[in-house]
N, C-alpha and C. Protein backbone atom coordinates (compact mmCIF):
# COMPACT_ATOMS: atom_id res chain seq x y z
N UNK A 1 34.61 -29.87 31.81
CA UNK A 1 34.42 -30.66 33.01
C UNK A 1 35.17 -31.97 32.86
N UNK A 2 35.49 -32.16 34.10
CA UNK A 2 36.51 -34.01 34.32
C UNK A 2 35.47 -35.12 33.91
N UNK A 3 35.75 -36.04 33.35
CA UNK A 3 35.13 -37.14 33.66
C UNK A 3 34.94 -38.04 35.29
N UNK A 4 35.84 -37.40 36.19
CA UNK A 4 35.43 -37.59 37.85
C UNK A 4 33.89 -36.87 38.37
N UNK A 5 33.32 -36.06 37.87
CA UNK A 5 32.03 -35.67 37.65
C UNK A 5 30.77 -36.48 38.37
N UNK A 6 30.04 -36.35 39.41
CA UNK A 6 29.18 -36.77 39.77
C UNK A 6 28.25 -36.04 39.71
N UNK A 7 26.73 -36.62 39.06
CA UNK A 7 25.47 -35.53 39.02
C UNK A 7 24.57 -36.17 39.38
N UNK A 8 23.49 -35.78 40.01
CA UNK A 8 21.79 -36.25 40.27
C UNK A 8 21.41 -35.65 40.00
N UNK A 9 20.01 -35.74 39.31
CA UNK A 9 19.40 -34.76 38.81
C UNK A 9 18.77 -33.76 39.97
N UNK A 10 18.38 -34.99 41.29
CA UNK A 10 17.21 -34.42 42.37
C UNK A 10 17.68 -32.89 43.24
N UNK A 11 19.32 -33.99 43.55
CA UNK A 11 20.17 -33.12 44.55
C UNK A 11 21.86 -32.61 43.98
N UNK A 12 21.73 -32.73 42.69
CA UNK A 12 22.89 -32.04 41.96
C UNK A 12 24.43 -32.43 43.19
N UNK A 13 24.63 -33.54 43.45
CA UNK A 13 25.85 -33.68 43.93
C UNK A 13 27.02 -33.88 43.24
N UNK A 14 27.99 -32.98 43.10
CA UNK A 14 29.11 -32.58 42.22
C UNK A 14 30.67 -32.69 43.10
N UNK A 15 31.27 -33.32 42.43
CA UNK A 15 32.60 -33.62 43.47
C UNK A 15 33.50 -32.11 43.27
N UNK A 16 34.09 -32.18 44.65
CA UNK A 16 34.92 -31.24 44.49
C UNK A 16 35.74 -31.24 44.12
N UNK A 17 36.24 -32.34 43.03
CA UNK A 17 37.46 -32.45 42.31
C UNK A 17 37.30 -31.85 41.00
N UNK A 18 35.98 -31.98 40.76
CA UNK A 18 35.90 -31.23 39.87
C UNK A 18 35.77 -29.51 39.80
N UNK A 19 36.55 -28.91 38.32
CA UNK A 19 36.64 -27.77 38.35
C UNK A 19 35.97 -27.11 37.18
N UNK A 20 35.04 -25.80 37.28
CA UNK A 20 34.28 -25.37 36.41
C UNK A 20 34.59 -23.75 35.88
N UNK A 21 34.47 -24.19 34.51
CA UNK A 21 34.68 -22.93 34.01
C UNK A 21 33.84 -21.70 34.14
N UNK A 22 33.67 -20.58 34.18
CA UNK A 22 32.83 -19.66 34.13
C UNK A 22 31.47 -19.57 33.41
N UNK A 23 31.87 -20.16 32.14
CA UNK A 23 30.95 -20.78 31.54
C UNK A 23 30.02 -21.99 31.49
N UNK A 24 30.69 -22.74 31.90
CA UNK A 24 30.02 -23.90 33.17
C UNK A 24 29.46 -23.29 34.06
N UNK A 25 29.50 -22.67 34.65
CA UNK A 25 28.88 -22.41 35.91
C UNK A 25 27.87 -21.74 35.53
N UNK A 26 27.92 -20.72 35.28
CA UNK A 26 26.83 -20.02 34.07
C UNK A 26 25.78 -21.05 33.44
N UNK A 27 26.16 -21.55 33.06
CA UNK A 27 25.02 -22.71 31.80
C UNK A 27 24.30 -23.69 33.29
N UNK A 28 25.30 -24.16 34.54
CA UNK A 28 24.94 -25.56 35.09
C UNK A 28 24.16 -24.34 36.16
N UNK A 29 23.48 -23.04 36.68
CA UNK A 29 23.01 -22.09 37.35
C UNK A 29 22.25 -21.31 36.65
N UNK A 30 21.83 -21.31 35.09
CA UNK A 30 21.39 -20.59 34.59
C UNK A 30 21.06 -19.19 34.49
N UNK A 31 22.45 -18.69 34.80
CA UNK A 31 22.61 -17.19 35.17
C UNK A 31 23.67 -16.89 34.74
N UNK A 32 23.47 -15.24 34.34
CA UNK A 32 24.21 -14.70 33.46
C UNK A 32 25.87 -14.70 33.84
N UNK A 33 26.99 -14.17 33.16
CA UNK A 33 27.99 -14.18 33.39
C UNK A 33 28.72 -12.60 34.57
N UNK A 34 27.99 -11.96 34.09
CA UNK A 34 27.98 -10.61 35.27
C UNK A 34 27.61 -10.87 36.40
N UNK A 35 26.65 -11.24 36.60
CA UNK A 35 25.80 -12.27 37.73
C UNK A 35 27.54 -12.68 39.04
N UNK A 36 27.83 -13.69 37.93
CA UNK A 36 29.15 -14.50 38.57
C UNK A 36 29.98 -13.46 38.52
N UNK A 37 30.82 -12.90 38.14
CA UNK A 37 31.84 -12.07 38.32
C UNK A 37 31.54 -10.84 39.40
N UNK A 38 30.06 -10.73 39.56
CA UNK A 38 29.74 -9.42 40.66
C UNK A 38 29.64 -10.27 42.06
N UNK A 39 29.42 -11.87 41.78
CA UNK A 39 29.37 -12.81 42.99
C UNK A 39 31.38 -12.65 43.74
N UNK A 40 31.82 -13.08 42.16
CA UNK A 40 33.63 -13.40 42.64
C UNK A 40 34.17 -11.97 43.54
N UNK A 41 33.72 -10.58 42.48
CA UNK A 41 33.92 -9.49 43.47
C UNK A 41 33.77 -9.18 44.54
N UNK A 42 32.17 -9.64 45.71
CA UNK A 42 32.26 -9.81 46.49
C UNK A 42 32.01 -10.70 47.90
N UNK A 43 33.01 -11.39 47.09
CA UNK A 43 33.50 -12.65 47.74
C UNK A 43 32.69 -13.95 48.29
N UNK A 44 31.12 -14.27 47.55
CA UNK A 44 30.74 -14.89 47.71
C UNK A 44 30.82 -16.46 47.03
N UNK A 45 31.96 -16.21 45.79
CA UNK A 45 32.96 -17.52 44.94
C UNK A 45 34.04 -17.11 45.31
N UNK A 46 34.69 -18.09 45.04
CA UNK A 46 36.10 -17.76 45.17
C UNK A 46 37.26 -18.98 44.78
N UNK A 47 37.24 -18.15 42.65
CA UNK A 47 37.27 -19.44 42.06
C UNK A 47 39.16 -19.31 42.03
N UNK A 48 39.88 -20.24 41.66
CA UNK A 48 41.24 -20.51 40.91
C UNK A 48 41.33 -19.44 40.10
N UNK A 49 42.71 -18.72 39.83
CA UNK A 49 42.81 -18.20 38.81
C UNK A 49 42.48 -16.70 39.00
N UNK A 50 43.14 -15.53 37.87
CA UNK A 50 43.72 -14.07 37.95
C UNK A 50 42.41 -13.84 37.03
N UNK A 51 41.92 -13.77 36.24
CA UNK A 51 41.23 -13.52 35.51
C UNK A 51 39.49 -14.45 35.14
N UNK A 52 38.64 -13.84 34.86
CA UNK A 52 37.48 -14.32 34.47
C UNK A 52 37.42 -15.74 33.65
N UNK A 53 38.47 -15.24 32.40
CA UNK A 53 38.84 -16.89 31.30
C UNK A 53 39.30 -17.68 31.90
N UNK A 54 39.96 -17.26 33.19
CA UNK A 54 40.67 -18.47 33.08
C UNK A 54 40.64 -19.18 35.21
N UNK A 55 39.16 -18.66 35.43
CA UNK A 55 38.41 -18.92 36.80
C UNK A 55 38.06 -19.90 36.88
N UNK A 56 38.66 -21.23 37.51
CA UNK A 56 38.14 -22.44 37.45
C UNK A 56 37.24 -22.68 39.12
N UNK A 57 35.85 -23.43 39.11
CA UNK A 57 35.47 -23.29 40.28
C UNK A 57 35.03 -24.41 40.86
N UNK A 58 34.64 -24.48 41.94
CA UNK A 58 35.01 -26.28 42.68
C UNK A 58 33.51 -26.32 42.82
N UNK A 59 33.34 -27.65 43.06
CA UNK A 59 31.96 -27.90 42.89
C UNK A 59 31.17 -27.63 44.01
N UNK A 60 31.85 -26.93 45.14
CA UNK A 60 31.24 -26.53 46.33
C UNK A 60 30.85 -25.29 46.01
N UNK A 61 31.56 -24.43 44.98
CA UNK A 61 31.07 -23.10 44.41
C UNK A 61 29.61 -23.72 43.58
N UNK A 62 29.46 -24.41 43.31
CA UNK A 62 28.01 -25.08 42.26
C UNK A 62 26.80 -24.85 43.57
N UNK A 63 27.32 -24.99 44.60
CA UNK A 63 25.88 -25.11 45.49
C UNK A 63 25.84 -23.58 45.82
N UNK A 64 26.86 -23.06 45.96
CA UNK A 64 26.85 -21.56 46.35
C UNK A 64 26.56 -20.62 45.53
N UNK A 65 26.44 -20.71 44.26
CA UNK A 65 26.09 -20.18 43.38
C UNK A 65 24.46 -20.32 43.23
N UNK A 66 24.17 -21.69 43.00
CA UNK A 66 22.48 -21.78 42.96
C UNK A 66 22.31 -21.02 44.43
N UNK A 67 22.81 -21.08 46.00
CA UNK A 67 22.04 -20.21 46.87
C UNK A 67 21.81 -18.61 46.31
N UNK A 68 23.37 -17.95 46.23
CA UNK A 68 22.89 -17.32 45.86
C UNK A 68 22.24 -16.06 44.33
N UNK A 69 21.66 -17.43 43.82
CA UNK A 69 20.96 -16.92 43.10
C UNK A 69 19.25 -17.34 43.16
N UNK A 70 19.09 -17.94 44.10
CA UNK A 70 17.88 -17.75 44.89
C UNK A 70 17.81 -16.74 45.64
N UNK A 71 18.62 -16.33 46.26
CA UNK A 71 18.81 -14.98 47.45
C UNK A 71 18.38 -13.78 46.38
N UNK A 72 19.45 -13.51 45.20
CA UNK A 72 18.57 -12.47 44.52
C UNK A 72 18.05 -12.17 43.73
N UNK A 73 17.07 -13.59 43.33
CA UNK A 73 16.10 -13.58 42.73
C UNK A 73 14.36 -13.63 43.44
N UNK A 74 14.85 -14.60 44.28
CA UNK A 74 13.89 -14.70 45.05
C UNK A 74 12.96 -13.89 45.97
N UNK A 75 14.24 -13.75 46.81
CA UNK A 75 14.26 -12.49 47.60
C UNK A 75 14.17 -10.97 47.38
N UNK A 76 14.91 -10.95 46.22
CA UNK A 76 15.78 -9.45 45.55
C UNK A 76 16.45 -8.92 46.14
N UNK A 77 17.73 -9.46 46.67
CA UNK A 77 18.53 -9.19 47.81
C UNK A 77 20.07 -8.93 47.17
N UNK A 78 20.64 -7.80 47.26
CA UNK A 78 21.62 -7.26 46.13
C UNK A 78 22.44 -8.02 46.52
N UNK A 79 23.32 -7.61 45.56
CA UNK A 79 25.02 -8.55 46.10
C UNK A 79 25.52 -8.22 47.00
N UNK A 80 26.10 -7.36 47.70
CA UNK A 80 26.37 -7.43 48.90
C UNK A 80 25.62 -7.85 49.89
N UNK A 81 23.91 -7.83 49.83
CA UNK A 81 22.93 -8.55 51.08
C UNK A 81 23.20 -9.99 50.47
N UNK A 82 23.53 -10.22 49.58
CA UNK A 82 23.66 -12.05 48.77
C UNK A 82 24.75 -12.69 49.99
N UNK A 83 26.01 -11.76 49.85
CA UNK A 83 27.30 -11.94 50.46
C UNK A 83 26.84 -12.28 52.00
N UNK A 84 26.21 -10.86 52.68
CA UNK A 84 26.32 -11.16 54.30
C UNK A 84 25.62 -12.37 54.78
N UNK A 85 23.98 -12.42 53.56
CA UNK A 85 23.59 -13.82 54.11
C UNK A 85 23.77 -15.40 53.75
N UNK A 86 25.10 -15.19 52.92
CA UNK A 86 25.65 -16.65 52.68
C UNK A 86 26.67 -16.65 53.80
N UNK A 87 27.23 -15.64 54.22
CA UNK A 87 28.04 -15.59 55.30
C UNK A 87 27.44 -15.90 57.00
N UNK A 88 26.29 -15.41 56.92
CA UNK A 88 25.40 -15.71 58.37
C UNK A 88 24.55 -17.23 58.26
N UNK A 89 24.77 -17.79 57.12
CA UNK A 89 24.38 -19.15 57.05
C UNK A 89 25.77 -19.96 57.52
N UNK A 90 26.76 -19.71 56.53
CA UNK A 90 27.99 -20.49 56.83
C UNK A 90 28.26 -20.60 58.58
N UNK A 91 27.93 -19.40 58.79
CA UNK A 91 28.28 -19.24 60.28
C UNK A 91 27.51 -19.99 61.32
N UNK A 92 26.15 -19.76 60.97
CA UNK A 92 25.16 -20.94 61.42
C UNK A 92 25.76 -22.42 60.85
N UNK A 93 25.43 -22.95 60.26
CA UNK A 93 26.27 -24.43 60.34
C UNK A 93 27.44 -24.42 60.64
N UNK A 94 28.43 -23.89 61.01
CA UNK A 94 29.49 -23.89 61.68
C UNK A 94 28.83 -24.16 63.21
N UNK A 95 28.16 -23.33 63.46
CA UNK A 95 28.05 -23.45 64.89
C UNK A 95 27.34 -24.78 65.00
N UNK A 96 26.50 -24.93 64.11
CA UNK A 96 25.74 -26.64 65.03
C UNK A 96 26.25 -27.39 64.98
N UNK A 97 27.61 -27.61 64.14
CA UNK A 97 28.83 -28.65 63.90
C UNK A 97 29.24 -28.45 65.49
């Protein structure tokens, strides 16, 4: 991680300049690494980079990641139901903008 890095503990606000490794993301979401790579497959990250080592991810992926891993944990809502309803949210705040 950059030293440009912003954190709160309450509301975890993370700049998007910053970029996170797979392993970062993993450790700062506390979820496994399959987890993320079955997220990147379908298309609910969508980090920098050809490969897993070398997936860097923006700190707007940090909030999308904790959603959905409330979605299927919480819920138990597979990865593809993870996908459509981060997608029918996005779409909702789009529209009230």
């Amino acid at each position: 991680m950059t030293t440009t890095q912003m954190q709160m503990t309450a509301s975890c606000i993370v700049e998007n300049e910053v970029h996170w490794s797979i392993t970062e993301l993993c450790h700062a979401t506390n979820t496994e690494t399959e987890h993320v790579i079955a997220w990147v497959y379908e298309g609910i990250l969508s980090p920098q980079g050809d490969a897993p080592e070398s997936w860097r991810f923006s700190g707007d992926a940090l909030k999308r990641a904790k959603k959905a891993l409330r979605l299927s944990r919480d819920l138990e809502i597979n990865t593809p139901g993870v996908a459509m309803v981060l997608d029918l949210l996005d779409e909702i705040a789009r529209l009230k903008k």
